[in-house]
PDB file of N, CA and C in Angstrom:
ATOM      1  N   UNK A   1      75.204  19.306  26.414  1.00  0.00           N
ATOM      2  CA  UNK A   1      75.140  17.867  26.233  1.00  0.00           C
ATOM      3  C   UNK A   1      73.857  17.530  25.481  1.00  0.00           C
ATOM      4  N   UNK A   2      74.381  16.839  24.393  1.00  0.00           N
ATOM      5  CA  UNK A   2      72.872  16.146  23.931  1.00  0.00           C
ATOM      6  C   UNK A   2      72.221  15.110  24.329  1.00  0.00           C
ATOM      7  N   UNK A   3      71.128  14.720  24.434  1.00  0.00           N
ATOM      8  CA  UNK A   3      70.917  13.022  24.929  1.00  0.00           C
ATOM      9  C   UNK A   3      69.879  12.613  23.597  1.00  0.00           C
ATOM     10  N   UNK A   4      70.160  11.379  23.542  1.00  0.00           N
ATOM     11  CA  UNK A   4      69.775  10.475  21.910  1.00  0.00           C
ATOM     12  C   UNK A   4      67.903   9.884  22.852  1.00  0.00           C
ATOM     13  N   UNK A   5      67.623   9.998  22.327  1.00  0.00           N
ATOM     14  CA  UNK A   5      66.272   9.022  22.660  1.00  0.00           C
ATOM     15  C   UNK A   5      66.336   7.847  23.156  1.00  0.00           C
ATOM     16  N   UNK A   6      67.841   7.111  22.856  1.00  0.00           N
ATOM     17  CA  UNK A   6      67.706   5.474  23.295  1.00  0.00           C
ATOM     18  C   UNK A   6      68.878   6.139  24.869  1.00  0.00           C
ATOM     19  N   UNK A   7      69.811   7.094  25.003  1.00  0.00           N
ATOM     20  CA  UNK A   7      69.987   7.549  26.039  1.00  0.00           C
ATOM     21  C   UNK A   7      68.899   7.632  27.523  1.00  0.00           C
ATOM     22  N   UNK A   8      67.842   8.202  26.990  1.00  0.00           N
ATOM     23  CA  UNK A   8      67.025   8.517  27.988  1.00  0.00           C
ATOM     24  C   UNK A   8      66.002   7.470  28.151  1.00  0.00           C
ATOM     25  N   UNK A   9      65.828   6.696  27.143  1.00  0.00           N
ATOM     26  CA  UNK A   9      64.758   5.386  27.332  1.00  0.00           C
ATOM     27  C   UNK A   9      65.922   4.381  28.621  1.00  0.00           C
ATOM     28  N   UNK A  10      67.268   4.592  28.070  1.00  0.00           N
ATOM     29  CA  UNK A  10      68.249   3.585  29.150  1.00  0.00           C
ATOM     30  C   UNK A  10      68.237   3.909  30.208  1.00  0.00           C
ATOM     31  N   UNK A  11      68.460   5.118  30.496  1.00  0.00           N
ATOM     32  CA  UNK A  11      68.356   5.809  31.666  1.00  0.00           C
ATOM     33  C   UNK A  11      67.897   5.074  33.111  1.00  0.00           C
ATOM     34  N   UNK A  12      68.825   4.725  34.039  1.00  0.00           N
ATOM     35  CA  UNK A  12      68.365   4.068  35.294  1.00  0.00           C
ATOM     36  C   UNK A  12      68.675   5.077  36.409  1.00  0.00           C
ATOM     37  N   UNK A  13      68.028   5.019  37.689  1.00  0.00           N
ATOM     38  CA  UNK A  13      67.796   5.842  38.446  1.00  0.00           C
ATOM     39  C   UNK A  13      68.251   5.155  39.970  1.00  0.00           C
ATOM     40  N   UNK A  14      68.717   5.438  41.174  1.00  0.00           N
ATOM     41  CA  UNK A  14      69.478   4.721  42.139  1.00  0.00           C
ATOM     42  C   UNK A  14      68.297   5.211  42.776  1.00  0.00           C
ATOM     43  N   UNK A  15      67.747   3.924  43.791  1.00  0.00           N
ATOM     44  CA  UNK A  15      66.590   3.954  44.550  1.00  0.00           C
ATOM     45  C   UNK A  15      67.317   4.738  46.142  1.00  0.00           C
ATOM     46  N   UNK A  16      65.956   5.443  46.724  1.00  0.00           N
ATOM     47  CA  UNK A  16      66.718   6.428  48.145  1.00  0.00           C
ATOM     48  C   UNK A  16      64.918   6.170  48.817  1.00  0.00           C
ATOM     49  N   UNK A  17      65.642   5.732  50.474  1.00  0.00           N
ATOM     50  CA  UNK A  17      64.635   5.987  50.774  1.00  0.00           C
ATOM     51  C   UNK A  17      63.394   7.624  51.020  1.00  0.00           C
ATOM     52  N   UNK A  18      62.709   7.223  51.033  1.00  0.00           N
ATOM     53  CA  UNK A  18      62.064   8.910  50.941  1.00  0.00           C
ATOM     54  C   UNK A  18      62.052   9.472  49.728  1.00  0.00           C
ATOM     55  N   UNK A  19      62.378   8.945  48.629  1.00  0.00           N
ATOM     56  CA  UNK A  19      62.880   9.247  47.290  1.00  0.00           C
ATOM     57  C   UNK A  19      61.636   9.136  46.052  1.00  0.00           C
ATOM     58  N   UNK A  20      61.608   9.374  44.918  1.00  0.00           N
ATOM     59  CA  UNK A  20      60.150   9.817  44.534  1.00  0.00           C
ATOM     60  C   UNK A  20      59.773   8.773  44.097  1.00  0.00           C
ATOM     61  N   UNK A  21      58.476   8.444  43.914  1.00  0.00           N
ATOM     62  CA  UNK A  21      57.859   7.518  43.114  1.00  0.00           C
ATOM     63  C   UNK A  21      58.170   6.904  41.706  1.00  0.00           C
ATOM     64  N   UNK A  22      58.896   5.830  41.574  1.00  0.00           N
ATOM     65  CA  UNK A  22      59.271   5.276  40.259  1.00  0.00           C
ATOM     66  C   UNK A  22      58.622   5.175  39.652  1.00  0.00           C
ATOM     67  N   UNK A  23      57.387   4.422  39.716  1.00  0.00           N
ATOM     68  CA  UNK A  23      55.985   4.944  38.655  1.00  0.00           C
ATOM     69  C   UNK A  23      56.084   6.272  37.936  1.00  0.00           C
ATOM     70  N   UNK A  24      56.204   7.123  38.927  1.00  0.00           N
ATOM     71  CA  UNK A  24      55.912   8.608  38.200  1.00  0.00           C
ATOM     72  C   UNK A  24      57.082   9.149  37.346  1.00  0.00           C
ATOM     73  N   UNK A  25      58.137   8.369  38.010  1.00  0.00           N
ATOM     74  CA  UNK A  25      59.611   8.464  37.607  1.00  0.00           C
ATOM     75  C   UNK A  25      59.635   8.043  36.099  1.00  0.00           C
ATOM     76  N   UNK A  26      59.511   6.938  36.150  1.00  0.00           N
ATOM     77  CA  UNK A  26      59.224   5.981  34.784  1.00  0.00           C
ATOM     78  C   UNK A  26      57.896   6.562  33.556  1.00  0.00           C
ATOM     79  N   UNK A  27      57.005   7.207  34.295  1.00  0.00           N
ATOM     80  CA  UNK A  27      55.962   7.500  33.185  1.00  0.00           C
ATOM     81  C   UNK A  27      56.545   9.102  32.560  1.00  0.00           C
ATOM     82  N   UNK A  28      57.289   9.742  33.501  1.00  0.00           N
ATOM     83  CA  UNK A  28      57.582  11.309  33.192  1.00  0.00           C
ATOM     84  C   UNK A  28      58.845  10.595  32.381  1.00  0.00           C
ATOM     85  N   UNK A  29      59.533   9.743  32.156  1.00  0.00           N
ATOM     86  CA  UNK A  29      60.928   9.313  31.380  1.00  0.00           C
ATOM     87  C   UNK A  29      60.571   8.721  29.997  1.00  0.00           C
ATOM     88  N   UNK A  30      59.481   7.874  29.954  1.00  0.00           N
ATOM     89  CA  UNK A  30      58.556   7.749  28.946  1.00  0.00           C
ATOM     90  C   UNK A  30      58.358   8.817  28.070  1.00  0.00           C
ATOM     91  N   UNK A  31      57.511   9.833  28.627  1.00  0.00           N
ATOM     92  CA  UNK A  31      56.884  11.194  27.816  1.00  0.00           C
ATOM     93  C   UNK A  31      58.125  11.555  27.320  1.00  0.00           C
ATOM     94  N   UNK A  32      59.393  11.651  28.041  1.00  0.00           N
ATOM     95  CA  UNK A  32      60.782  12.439  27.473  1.00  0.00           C
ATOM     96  C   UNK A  32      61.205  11.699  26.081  1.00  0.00           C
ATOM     97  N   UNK A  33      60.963  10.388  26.361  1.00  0.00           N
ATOM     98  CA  UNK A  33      61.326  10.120  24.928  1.00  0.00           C
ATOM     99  C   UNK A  33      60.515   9.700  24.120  1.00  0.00           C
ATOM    100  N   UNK A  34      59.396   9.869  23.688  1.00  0.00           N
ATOM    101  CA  UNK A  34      58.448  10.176  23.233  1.00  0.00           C
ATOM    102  C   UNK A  34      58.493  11.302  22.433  1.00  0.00           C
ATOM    103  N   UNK A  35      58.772  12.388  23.334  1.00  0.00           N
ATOM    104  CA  UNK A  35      58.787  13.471  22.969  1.00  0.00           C
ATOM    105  C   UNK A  35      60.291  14.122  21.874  1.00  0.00           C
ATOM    106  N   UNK A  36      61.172  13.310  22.498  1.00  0.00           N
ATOM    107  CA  UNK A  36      62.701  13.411  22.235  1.00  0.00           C
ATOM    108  C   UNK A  36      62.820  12.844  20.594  1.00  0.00           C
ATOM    109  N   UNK A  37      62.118  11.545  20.941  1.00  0.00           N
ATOM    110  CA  UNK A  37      62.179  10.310  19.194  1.00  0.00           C
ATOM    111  C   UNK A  37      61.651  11.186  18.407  1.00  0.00           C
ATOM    112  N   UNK A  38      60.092  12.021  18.446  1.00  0.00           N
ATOM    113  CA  UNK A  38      59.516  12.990  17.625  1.00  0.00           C
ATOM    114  C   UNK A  38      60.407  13.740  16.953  1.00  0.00           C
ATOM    115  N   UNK A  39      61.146  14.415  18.096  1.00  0.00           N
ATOM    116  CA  UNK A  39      61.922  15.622  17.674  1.00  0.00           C
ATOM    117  C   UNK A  39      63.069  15.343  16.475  1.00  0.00           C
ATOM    118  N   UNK A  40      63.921  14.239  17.262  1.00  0.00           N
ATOM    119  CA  UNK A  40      64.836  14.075  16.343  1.00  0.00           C
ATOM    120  C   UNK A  40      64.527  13.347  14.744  1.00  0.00           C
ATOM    121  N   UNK A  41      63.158  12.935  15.129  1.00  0.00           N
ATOM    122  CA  UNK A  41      63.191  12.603  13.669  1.00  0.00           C
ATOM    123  C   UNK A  41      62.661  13.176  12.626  1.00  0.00           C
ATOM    124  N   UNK A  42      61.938  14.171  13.342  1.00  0.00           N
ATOM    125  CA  UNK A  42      61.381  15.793  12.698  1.00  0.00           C
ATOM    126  C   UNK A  42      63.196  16.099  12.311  1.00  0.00           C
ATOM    127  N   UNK A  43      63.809  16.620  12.793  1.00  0.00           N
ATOM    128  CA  UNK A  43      65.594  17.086  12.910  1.00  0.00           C
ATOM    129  C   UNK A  43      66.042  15.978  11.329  1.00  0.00           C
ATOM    130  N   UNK A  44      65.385  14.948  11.129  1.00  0.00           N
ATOM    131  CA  UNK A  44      66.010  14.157   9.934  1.00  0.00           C
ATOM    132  C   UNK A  44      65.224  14.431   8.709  1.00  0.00           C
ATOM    133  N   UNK A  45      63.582  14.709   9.194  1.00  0.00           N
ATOM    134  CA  UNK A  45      63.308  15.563   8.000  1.00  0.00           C
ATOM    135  C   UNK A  45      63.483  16.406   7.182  1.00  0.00           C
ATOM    136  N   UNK A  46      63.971  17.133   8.508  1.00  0.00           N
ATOM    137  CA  UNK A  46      64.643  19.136   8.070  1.00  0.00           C
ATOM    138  C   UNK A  46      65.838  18.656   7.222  1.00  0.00           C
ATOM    139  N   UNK A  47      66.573  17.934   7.978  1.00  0.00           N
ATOM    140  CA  UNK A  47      67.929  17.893   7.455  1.00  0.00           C
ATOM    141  C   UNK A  47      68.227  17.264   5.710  1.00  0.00           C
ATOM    142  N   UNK A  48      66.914  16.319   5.542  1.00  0.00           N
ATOM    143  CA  UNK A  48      66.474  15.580   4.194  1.00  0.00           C
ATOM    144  C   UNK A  48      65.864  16.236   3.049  1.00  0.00           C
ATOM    145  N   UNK A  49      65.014  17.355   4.173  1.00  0.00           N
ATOM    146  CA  UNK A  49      64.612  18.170   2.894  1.00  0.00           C
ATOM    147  C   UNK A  49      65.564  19.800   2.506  1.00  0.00           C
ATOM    148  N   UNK A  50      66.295  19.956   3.954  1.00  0.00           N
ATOM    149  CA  UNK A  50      67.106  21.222   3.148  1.00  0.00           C
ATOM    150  C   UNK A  50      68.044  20.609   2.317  1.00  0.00           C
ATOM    151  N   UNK A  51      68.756  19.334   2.132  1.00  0.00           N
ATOM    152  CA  UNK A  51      69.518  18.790   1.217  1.00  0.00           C
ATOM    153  C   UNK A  51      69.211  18.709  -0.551  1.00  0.00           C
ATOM    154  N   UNK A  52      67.477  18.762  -0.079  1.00  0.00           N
ATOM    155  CA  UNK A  52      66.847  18.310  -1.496  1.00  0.00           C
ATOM    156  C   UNK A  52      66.410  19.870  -1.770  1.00  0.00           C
ATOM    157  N   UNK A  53      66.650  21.187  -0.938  1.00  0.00           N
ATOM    158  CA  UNK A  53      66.170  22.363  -1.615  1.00  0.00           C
ATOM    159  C   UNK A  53      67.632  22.367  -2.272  1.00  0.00           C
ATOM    160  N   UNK A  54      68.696  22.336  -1.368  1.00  0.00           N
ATOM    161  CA  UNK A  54      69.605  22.836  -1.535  1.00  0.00           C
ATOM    162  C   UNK A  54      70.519  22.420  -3.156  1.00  0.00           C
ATOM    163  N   UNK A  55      69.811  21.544  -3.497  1.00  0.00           N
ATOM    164  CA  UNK A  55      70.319  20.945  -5.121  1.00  0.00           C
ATOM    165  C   UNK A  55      69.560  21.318  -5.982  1.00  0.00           C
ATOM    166  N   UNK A  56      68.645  21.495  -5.474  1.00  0.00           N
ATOM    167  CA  UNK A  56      67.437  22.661  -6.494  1.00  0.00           C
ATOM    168  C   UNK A  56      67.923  23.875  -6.579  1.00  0.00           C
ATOM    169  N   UNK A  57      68.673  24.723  -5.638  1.00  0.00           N
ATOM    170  CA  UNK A  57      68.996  25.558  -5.666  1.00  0.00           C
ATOM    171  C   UNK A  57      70.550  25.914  -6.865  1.00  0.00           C
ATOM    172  N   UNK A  58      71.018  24.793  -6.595  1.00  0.00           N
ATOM    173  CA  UNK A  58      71.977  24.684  -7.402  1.00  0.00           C
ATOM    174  C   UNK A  58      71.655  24.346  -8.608  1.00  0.00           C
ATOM    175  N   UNK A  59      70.862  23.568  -8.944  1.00  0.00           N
ATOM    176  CA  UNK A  59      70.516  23.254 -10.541  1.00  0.00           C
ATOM    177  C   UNK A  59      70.079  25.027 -10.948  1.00  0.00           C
ATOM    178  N   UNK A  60      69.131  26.006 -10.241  1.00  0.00           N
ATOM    179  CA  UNK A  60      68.617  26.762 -10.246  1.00  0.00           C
ATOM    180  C   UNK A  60      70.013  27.674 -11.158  1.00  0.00           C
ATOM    181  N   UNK A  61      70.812  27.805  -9.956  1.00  0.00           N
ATOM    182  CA  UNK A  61      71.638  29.119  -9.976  1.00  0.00           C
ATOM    183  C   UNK A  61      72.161  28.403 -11.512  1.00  0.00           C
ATOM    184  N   UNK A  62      72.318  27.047 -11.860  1.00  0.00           N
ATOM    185  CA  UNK A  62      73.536  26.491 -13.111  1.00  0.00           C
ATOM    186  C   UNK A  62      72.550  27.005 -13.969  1.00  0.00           C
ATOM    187  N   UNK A  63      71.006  27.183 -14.421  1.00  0.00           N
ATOM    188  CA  UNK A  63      70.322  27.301 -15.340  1.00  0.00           C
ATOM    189  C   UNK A  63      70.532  29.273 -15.546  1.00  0.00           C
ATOM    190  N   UNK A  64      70.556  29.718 -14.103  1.00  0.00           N
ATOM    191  CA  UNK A  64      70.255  31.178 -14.006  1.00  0.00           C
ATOM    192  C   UNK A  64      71.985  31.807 -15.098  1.00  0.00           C
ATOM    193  N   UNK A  65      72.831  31.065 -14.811  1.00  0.00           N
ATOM    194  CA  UNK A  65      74.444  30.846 -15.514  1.00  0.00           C
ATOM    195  C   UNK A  65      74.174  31.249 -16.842  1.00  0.00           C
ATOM    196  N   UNK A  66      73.216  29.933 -17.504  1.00  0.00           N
ATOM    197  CA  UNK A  66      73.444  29.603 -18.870  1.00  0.00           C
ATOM    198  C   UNK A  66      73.097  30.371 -19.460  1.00  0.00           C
ATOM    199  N   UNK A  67      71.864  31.210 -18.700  1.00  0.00           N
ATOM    200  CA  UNK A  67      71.023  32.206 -19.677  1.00  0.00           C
ATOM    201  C   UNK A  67      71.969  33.692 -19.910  1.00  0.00           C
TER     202      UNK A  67
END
């Protein structure tokens, strides 16, 4: 399963007595997407720039053709 960044920012939790601290709950759910938004938008870089090798590569191989 994947979870999206706005998944885990939504994320609600059912209160129990004896049950852990929502503060801590809420600040450790924070860091997750924090950490999560980084990632995936690192994941849109990769994906932006292997698109832009990948036509270089092709102009490459059409020039490597002609010769």
């Amino acid at each position: 399963m994947t979870l999206s960044p706005f998944e885990v920012e939504r994320r609600e939790f059912a209160k129990a007595p004896f049950g852990y601290k929502p503060r801590d709950v809420d600040q450790f759910l924070d860091e997750v997407h924090r950490t999560l938004s980084e990632l995936w938008q690192e994941r849109v870089d990769i994906r932006e720039e292997t698109e832009v090798l990948k036509e270089r590569l092709t102009r490459f191989e059409q020039l490597e053709d002609q010769l």
